[in-house]
C-alpha atoms as a PDB file:
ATOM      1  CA  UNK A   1       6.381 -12.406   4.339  1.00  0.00           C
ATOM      2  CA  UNK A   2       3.211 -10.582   3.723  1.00  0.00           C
ATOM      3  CA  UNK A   3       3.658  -8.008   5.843  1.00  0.00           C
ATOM      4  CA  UNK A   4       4.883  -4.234   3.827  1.00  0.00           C
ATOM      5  CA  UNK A   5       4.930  -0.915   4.556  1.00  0.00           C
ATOM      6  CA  UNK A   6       1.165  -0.595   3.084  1.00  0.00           C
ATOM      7  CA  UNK A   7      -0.118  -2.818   5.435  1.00  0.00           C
ATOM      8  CA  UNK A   8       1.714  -1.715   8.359  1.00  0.00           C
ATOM      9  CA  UNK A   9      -0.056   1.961   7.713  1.00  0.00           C
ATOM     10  CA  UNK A  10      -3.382   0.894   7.282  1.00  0.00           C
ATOM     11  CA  UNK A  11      -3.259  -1.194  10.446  1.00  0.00           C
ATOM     12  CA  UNK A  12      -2.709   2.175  12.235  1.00  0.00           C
ATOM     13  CA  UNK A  13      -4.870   3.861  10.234  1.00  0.00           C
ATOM     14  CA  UNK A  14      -7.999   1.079  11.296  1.00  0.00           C
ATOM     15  CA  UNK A  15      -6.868   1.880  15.135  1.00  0.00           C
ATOM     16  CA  UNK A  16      -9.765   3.542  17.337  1.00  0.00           C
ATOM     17  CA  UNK A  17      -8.848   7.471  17.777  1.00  0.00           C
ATOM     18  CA  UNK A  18      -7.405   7.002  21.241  1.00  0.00           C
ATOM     19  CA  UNK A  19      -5.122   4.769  20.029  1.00  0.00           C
ATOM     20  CA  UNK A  20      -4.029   6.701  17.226  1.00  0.00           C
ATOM     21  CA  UNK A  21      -4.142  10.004  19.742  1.00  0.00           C
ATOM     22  CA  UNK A  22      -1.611   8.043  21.720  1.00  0.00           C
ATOM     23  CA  UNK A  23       0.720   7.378  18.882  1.00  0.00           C
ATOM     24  CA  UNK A  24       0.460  11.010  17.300  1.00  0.00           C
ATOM     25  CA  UNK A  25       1.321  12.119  21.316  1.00  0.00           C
ATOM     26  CA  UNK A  26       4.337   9.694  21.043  1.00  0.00           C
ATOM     27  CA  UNK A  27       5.747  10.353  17.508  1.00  0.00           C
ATOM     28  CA  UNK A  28       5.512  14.624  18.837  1.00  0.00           C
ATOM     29  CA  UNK A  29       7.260  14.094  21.972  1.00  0.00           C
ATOM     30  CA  UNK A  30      10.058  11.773  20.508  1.00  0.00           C
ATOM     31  CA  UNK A  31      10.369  12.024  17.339  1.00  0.00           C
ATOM     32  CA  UNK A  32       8.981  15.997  16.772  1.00  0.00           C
ATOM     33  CA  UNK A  33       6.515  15.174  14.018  1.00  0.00           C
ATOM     34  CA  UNK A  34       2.582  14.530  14.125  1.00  0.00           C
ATOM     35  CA  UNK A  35       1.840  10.655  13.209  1.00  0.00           C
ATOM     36  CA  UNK A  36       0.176  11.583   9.692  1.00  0.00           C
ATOM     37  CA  UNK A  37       3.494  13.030   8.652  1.00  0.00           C
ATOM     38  CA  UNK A  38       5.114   9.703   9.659  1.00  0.00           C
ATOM     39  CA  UNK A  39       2.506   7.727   7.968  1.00  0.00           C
ATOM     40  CA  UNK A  40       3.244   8.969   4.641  1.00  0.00           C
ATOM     41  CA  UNK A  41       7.274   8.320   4.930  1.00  0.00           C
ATOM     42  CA  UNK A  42       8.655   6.309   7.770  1.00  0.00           C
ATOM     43  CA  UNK A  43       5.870   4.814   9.807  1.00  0.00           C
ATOM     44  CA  UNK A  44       7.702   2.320  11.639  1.00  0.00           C
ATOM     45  CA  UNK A  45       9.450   5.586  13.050  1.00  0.00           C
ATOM     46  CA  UNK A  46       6.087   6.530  14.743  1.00  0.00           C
ATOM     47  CA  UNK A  47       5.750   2.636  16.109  1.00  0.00           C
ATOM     48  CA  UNK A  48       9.248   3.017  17.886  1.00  0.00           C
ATOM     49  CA  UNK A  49       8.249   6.291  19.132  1.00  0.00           C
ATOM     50  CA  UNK A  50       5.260   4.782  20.841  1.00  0.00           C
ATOM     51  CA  UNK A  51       7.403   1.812  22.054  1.00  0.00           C
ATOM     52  CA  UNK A  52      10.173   4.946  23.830  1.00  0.00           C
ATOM     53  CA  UNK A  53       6.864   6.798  25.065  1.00  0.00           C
ATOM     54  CA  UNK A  54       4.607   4.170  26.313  1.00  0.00           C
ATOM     55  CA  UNK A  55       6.994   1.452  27.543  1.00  0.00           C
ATOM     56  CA  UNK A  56       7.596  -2.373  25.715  1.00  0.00           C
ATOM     57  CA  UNK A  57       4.154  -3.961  27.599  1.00  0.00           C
ATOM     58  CA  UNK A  58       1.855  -1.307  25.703  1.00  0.00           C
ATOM     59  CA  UNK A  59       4.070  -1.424  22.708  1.00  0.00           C
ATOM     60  CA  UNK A  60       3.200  -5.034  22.755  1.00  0.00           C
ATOM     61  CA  UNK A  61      -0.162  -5.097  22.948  1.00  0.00           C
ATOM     62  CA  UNK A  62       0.110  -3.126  19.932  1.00  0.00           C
ATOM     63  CA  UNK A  63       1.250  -5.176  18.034  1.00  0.00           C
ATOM     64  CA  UNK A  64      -1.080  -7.654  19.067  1.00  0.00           C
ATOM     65  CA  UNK A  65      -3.974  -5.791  17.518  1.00  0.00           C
ATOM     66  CA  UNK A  66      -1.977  -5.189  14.323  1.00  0.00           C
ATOM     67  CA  UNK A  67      -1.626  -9.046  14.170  1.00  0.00           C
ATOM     68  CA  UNK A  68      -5.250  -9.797  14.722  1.00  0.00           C
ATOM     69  CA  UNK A  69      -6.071  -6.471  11.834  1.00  0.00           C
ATOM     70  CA  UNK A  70      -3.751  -8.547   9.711  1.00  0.00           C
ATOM     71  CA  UNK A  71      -4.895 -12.169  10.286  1.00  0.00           C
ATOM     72  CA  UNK A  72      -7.992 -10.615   8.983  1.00  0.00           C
ATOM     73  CA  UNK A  73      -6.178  -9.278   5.511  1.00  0.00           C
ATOM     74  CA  UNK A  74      -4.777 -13.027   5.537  1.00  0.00           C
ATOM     75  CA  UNK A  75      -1.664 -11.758   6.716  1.00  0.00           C
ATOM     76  CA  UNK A  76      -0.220 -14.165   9.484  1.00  0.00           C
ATOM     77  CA  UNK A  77       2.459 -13.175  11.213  1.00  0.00           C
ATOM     78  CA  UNK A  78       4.527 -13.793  14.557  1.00  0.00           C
ATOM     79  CA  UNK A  79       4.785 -11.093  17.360  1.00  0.00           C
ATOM     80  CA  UNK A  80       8.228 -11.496  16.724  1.00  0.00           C
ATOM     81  CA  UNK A  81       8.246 -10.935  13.098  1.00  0.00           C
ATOM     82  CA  UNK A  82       5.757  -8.034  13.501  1.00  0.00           C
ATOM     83  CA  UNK A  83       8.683  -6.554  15.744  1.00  0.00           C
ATOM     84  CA  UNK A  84      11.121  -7.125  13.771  1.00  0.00           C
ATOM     85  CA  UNK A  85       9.780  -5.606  10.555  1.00  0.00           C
ATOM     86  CA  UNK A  86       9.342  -2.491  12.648  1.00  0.00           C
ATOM     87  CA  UNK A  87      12.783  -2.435  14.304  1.00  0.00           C
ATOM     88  CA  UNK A  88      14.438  -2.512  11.319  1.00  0.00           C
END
């Protein structure tokens, strides 16, 4: 699979401010740290957050934009897969 850790982060990284607002709001109230902090060791951490704060129909539209961000990196991957590589 093509899909790492240093992809995952700059997919969030390339999200518009309110998005990324949202996910720093989610990774505070769950997890007690602000999303940068997550970035830079366990960023699938903040993703889950965001999936407990915001319910699994946002969470999945997530990861539809990180899909499309990484069809365009030549990255092509299945919702499903996506998930799972965060889950884990």
């Amino acid at each position: 699979m093509c899909l790492d850790k240093e992809k995952l982060v700059a997919a969030v990284e390339n999200l518009s401010p309110p998005l990324k607002a949202l996910i720093n709001i989610a990774t505070l109230r769950i997890v007690g740290r602000p999303l940068e902090q997550l970035l830079e060791t366990t960023p699938r951490e903040a993703l889950k957050a965001f999936l407990q704060f915001a319910g699994p129909h946002n969470y999945q539209l997530l990861l539809r934009i990180f899909q499309q961000q990484l069809a365009k990196q030549k990255c092509y991957v299945t919702l499903e897969e996506l998930d799972r590589f965060i889950q884990r």
